[in-house]
N, C-alpha and C. Protein backbone atom coordinates (compact mmCIF):
# COMPACT_ATOMS: atom_id res chain seq x y z
N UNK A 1 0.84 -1.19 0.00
CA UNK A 1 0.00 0.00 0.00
C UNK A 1 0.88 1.24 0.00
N UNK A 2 0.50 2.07 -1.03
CA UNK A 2 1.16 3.45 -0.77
C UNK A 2 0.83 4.40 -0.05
N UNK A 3 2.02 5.32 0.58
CA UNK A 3 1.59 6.09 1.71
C UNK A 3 1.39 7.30 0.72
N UNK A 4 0.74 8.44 1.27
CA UNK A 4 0.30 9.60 0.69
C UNK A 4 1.15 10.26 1.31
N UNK A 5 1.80 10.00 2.68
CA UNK A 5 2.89 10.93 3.41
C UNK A 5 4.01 10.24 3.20
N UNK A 6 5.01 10.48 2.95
CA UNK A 6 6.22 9.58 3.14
C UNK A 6 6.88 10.44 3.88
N UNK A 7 7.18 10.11 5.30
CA UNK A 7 7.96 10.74 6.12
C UNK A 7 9.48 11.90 5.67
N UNK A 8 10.20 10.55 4.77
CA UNK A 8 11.52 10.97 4.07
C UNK A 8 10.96 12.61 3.39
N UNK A 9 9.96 12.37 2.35
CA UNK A 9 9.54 13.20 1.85
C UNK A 9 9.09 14.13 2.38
N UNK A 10 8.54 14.33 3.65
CA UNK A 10 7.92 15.63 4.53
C UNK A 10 9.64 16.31 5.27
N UNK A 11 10.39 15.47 5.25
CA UNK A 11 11.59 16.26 5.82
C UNK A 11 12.22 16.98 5.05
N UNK A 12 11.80 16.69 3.64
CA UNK A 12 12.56 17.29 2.72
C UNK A 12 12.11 18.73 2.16
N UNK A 13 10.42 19.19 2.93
CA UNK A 13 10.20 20.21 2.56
C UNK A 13 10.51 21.39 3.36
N UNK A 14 10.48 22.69 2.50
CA UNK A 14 10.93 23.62 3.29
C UNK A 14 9.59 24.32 4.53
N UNK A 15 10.29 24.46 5.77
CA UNK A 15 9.40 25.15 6.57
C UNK A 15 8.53 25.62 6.15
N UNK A 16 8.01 26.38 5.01
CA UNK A 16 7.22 27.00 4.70
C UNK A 16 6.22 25.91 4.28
N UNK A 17 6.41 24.87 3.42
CA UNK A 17 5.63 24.19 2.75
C UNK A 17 5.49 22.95 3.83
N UNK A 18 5.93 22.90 4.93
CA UNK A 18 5.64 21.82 5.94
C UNK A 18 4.21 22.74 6.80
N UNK A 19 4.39 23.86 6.62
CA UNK A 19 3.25 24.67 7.40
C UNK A 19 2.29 24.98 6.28
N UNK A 20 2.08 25.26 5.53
CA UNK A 20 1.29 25.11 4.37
C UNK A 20 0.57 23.97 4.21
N UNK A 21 1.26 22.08 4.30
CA UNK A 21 0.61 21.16 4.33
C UNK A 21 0.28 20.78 5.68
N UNK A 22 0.52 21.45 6.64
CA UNK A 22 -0.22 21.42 8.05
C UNK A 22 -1.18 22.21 7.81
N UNK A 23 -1.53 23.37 7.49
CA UNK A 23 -2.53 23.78 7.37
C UNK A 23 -3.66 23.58 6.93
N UNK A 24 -3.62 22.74 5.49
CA UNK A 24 -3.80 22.00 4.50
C UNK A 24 -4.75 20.97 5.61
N UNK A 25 -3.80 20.05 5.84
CA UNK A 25 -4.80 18.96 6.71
C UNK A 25 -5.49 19.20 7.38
N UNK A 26 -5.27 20.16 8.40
CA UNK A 26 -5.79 20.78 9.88
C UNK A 26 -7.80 21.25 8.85
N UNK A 27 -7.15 21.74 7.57
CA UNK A 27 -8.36 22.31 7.34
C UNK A 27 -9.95 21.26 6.80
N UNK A 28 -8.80 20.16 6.03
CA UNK A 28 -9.56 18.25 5.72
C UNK A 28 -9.77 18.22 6.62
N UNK A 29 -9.47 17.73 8.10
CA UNK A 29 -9.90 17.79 8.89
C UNK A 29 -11.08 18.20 9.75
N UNK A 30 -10.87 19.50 9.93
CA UNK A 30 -12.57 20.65 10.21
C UNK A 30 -13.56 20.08 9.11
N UNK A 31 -12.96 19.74 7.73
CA UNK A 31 -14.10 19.67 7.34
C UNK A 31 -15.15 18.05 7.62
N UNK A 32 -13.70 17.21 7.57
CA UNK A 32 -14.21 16.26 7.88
C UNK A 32 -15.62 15.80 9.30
N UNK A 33 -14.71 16.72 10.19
CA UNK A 33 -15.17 16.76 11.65
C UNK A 33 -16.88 17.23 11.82
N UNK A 34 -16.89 18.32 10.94
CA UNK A 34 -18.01 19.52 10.74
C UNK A 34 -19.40 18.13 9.96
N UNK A 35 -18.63 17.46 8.89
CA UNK A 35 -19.40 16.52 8.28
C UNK A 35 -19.99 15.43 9.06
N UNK A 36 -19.08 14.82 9.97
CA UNK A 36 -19.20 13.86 10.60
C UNK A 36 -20.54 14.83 11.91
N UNK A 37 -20.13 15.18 12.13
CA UNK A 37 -21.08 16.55 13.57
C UNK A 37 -22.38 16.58 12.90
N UNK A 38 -22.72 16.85 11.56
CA UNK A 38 -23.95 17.08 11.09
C UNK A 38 -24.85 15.31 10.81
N UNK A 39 -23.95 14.77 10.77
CA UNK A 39 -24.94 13.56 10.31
C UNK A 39 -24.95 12.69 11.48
N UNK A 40 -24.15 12.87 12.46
CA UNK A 40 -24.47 12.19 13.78
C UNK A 40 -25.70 12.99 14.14
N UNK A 41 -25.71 14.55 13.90
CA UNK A 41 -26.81 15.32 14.95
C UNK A 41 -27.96 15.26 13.84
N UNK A 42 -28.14 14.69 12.34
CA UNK A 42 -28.80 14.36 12.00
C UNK A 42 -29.80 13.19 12.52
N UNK A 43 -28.74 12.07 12.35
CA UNK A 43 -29.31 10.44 12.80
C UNK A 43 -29.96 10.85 14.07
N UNK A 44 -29.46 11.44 15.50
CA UNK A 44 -29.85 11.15 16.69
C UNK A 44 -31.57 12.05 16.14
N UNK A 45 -31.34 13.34 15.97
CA UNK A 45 -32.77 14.28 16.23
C UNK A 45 -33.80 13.33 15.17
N UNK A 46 -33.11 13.26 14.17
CA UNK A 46 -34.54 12.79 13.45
C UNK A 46 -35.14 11.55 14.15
N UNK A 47 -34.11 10.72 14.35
CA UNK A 47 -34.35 9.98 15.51
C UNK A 47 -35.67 9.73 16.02
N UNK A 48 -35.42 10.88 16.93
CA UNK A 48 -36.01 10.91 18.17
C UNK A 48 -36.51 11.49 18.02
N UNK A 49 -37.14 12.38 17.03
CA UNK A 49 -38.06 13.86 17.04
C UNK A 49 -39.41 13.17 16.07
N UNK A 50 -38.67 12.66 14.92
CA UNK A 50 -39.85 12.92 13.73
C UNK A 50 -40.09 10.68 14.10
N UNK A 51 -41.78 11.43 14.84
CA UNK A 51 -42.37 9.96 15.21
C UNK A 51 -43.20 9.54 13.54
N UNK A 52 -43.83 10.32 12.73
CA UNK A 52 -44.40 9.58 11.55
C UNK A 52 -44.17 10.46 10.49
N UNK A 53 -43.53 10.11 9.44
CA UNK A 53 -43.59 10.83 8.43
C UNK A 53 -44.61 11.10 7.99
N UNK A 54 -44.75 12.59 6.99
CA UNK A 54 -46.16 13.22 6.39
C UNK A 54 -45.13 14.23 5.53
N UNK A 55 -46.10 15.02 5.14
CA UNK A 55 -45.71 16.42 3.96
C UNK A 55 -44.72 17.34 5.10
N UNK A 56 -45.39 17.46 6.03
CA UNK A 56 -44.67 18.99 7.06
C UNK A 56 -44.26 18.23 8.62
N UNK A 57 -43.40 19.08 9.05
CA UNK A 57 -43.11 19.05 10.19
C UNK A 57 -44.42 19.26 11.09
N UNK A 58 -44.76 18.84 12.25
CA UNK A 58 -45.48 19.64 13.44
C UNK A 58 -45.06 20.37 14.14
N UNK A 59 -45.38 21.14 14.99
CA UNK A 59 -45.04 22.13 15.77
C UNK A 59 -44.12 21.03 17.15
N UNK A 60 -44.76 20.18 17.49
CA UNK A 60 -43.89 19.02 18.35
C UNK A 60 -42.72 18.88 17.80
N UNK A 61 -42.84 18.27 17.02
CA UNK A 61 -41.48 17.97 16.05
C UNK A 61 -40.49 19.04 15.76
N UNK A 62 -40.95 19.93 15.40
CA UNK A 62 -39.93 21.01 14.99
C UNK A 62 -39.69 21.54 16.86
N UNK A 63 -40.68 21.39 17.57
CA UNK A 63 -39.23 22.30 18.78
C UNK A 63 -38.54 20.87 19.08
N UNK A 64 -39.01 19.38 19.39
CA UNK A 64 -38.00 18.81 19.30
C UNK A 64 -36.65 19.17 18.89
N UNK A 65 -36.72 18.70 17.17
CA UNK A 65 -36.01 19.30 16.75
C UNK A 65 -35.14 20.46 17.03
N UNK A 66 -35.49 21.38 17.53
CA UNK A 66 -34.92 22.44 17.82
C UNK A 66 -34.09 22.42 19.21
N UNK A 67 -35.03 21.68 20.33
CA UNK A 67 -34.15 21.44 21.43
C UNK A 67 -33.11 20.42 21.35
N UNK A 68 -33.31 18.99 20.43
CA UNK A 68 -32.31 18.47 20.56
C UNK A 68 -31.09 18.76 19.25
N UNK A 69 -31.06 19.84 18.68
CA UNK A 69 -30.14 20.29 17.97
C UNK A 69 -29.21 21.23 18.88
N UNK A 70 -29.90 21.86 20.04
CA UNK A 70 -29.19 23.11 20.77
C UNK A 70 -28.62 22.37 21.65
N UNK A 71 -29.32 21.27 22.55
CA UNK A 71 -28.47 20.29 23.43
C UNK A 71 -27.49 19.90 22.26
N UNK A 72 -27.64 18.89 21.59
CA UNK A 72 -25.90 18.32 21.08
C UNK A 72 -25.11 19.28 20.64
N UNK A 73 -25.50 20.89 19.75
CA UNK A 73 -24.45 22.19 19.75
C UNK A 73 -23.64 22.09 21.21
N UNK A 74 -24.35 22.46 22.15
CA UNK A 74 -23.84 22.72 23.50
C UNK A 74 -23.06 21.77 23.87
N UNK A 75 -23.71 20.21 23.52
CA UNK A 75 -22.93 19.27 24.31
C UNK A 75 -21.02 19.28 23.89
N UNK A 76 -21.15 19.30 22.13
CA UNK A 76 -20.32 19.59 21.32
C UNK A 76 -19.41 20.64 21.78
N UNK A 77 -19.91 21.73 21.75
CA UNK A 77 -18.74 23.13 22.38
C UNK A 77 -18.36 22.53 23.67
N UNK A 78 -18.71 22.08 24.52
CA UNK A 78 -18.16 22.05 25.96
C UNK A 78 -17.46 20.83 25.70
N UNK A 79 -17.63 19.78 25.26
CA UNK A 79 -16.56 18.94 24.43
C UNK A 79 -15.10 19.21 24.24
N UNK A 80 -15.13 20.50 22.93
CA UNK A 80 -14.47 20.97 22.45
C UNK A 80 -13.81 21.52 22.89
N UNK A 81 -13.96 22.61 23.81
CA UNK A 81 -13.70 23.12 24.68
C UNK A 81 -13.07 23.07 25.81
N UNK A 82 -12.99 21.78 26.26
CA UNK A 82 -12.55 20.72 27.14
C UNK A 82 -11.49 20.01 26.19
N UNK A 83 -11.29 19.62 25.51
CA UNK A 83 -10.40 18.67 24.71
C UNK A 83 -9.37 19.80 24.08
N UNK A 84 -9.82 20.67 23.39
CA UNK A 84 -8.68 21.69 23.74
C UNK A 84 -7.73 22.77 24.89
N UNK A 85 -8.69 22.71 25.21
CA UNK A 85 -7.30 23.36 26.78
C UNK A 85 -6.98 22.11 27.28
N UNK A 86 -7.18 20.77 27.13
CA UNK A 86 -6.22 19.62 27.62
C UNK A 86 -5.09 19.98 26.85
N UNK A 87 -5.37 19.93 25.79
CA UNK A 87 -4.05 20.09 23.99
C UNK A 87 -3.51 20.82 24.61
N UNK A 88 -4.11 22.20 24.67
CA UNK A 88 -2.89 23.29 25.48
C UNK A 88 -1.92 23.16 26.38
N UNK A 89 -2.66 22.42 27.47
CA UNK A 89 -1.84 22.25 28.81
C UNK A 89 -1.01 21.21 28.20
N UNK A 90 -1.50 20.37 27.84
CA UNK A 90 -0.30 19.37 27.26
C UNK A 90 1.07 20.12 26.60
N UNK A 91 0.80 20.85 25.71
CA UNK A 91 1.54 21.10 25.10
C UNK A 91 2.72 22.30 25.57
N UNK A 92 2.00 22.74 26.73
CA UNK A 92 2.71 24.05 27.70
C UNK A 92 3.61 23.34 28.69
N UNK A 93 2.80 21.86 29.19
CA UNK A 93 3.97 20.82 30.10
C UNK A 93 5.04 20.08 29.73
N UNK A 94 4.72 19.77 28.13
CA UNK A 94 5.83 19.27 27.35
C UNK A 94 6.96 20.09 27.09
N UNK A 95 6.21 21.61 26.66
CA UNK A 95 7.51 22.93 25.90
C UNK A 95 8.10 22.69 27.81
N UNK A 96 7.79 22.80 28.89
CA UNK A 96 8.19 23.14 29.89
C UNK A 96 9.89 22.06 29.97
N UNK A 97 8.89 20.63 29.51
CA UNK A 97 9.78 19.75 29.52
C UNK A 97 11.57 19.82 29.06
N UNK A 98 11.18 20.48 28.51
CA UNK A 98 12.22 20.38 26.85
C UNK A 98 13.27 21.51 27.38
């Protein structure tokens, strides 16, 4: 199987273009993440919100909907939020390390 990164090959680029293809991923990434976020918070609400299909939403359904879209936003940011200032501190105890 071929790698798409070859290590040898990432050493060989210049700083600039090692931060360029970090950036690059970091951004596949978000998007990936953002994709994956919408169709999980798809599957769960429709889920659990829409009990029989028809032409329209109901008024039940849609605040469903609406509340369990703002719970998993929320649940998500405080997640996030949490999993990055770990990154940080990690990364402030390691530079400490060094």
């Amino acid at each position: 199987m071929e790698h798409i990164l070859d290590v040898e090959s990432l050493k060989k680029l210049t700083p600039e273009q090692q931060k360029t293809l970090i950036s690059g991923v970091k951004q596949q990434a978000a998007i990936l993440n953002a994709q994956n976020m919408i169709t999980d918070l798809s599957e769960r609400c429709l889920t659990k919100c829409i009990t029989s299909p028809g032409s329209a939403l109901s008024n039940t359904e849609k605040q469903c909907l609406q509340r369990c879209m703002d719970r998993f936003m929320e649940t998500y940011n405080l997640v996030s939020q949490t999993l990055q200032k770990r990154v940080q501190e990690e990364i402030a105890a390691s530079t400490r390390m060094t």
